[in-house]
Protein backbone atom coordinates (compact mmCIF):
# COMPACT_ATOMS: atom_id res chain seq x y z
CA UNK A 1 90.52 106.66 92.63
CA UNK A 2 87.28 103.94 92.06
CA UNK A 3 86.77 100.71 93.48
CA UNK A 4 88.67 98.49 91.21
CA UNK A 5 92.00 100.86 91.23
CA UNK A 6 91.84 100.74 95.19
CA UNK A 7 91.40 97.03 95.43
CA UNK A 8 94.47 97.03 92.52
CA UNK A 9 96.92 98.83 94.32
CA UNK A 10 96.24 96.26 97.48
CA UNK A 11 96.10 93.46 95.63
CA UNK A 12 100.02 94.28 93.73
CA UNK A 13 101.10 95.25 97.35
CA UNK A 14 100.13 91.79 98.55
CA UNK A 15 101.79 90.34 95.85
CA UNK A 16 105.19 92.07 96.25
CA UNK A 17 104.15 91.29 100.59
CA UNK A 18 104.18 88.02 99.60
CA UNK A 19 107.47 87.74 97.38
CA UNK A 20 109.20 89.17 100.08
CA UNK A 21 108.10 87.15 102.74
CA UNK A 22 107.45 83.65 101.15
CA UNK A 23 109.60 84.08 98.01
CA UNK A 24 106.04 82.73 95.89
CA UNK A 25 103.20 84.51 94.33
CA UNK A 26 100.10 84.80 96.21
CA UNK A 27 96.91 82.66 94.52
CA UNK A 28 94.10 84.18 93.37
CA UNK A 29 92.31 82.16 96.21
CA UNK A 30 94.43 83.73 98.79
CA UNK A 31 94.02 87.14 97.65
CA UNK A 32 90.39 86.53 97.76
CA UNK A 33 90.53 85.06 101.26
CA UNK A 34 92.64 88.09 102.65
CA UNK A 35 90.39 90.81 101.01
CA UNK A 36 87.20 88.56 101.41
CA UNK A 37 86.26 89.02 97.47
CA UNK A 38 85.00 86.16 95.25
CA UNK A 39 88.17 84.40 93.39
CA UNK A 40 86.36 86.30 90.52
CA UNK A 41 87.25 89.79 91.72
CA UNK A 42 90.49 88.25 92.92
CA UNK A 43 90.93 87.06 88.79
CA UNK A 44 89.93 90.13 87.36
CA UNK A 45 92.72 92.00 89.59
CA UNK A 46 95.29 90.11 88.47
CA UNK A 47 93.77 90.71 84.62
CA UNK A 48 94.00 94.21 84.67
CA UNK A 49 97.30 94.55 86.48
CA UNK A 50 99.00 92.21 83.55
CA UNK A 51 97.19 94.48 81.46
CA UNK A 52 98.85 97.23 83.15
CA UNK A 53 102.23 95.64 82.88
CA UNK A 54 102.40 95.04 86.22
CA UNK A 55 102.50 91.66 86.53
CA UNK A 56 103.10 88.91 84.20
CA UNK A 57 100.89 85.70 84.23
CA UNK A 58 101.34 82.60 82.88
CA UNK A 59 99.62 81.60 79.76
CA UNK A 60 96.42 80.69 80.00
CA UNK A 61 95.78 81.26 83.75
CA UNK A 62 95.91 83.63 87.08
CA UNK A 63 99.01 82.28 88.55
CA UNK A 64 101.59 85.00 88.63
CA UNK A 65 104.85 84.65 86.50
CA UNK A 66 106.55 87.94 87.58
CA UNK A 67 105.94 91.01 89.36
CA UNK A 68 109.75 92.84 89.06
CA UNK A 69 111.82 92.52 90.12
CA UNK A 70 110.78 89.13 91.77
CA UNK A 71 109.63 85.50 89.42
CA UNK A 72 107.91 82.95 90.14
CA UNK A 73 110.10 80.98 87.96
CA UNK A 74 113.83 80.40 87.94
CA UNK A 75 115.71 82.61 85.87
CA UNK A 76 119.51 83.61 85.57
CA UNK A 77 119.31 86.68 88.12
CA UNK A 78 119.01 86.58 91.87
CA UNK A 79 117.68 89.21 94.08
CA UNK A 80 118.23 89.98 97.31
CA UNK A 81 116.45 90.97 100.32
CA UNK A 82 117.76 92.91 103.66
């Protein structure tokens, strides 16, 4: 595994962290705070895990729409933690 898929596979378990624990998607500035990465590192993350299908931004930026089974935006489904 290189040094991008590493800091990946953080980075979408600190996004699901924070679903779970704040019900919002964590900011690109936040993930770069917590792994001490420029926002630009933090960015291209979030790029390639969209890419992946992983995560769903919203258009035209880095904030995080959806990582399933959580959204960052109402829909007609709950979920359910505990």
């Amino acid at each position: 595994m290189d040094v991008r898929e590493t800091l990946d596979k953080g980075v979408r378990y600190q996004i699901y962290k924070s679903f779970e624990e704040t019900t919002k998607p964590p900011t690109t500035e936040e993930i770069s705070e917590y792994f001490d990465i420029p926002i630009s590192q933090a960015e291209e993350s979030f790029q390639r895990l969209a890419n992946a299908h992983q995560i769903a931004l919203s258009p035209g930026s880095y904030s995080i729409w959806m990582a399933h089974p959580f959204s960052s935006i109402p829909t007609n489904y709950t979920t359910t933690i505990g």
